[in-house]
C-alpha atoms as a PDB file:
ATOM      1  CA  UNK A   1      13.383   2.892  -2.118  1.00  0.00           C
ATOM      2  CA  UNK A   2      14.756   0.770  -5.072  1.00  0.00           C
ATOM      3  CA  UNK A   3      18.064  -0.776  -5.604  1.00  0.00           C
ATOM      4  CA  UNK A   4      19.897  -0.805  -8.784  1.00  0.00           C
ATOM      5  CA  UNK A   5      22.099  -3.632  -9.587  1.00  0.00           C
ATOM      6  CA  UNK A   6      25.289  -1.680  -8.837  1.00  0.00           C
ATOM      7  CA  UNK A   7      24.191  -1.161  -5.465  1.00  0.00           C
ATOM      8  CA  UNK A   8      23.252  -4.895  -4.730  1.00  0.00           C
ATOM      9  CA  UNK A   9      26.881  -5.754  -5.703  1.00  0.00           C
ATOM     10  CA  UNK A  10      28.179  -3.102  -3.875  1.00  0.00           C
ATOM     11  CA  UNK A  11      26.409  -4.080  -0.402  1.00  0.00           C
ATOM     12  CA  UNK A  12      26.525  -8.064  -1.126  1.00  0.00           C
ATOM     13  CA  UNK A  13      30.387  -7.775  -2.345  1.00  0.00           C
ATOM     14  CA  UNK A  14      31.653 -10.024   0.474  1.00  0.00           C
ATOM     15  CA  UNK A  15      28.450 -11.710   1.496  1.00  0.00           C
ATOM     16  CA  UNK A  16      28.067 -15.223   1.624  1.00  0.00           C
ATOM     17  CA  UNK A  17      24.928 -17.486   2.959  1.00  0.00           C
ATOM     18  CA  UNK A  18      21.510 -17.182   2.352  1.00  0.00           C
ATOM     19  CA  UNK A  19      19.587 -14.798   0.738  1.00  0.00           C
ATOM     20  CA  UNK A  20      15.806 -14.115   0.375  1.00  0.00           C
ATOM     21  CA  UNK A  21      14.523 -11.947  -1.741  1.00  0.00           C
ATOM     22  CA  UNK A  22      10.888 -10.928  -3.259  1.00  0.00           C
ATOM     23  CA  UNK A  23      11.807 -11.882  -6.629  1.00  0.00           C
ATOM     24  CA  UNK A  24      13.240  -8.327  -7.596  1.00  0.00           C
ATOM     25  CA  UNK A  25      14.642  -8.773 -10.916  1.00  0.00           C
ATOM     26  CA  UNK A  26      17.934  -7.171  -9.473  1.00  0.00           C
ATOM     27  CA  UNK A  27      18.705 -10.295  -7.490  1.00  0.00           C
ATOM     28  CA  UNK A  28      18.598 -12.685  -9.641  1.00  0.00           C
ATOM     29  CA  UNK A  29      22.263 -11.846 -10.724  1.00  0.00           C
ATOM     30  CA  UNK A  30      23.618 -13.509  -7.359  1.00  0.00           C
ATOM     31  CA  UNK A  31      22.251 -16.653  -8.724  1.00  0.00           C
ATOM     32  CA  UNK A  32      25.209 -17.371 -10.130  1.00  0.00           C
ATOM     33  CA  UNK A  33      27.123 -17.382  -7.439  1.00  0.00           C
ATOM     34  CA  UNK A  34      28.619 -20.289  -5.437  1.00  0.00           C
ATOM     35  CA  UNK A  35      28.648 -18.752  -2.309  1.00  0.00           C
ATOM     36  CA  UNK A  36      25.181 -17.482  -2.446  1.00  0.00           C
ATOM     37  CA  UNK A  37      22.141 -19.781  -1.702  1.00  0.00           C
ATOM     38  CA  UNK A  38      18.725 -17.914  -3.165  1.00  0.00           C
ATOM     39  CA  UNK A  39      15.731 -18.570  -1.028  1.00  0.00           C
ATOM     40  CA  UNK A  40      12.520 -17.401  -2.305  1.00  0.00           C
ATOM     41  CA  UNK A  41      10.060 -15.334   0.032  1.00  0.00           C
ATOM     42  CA  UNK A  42       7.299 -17.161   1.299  1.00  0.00           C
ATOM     43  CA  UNK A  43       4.835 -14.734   1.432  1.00  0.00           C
ATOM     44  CA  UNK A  44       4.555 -14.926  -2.832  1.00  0.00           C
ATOM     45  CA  UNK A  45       4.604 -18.543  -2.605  1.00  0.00           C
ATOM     46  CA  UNK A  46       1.820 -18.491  -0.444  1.00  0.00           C
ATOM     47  CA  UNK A  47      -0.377 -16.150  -1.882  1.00  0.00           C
ATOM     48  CA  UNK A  48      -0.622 -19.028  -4.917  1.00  0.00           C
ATOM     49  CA  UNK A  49      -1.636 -21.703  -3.158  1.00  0.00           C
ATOM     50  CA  UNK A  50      -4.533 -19.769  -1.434  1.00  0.00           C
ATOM     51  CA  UNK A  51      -6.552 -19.219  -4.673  1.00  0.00           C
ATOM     52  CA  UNK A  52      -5.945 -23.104  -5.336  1.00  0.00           C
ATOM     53  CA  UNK A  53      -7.019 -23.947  -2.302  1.00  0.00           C
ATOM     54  CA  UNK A  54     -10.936 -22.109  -2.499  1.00  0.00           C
ATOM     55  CA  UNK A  55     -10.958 -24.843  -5.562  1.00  0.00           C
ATOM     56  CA  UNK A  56     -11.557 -27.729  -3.405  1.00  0.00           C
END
């Protein structure tokens, strides 16, 4: 299932807090928001540093 912008505003109207997302592009519009903190997932941070760490 994927969520078009629209939608996101529709269901995060009246939201405030945190919110983590995968990095779907259709987030990234709530960055702009004061009453919105983005957190990242950690999941794709992670899978960076694994290939980094087989390096040393």
């Amino acid at each position: 299932m994927t969520i078009s912008k629209a939608e996101a505003v529709k269901l995060l109207k009246d939201y405030k807090g945190y919110l983590q997302t995968d990095g779907y592009p259709v987030y990234e519009q709530f960055e702009e928001r004061q009453d919105i903190i983005m957190v990242g997932c950690l999941t794709h941070a992670r899978r960076k540093f694994e290939p980094a760490y087989s390096l040393t």
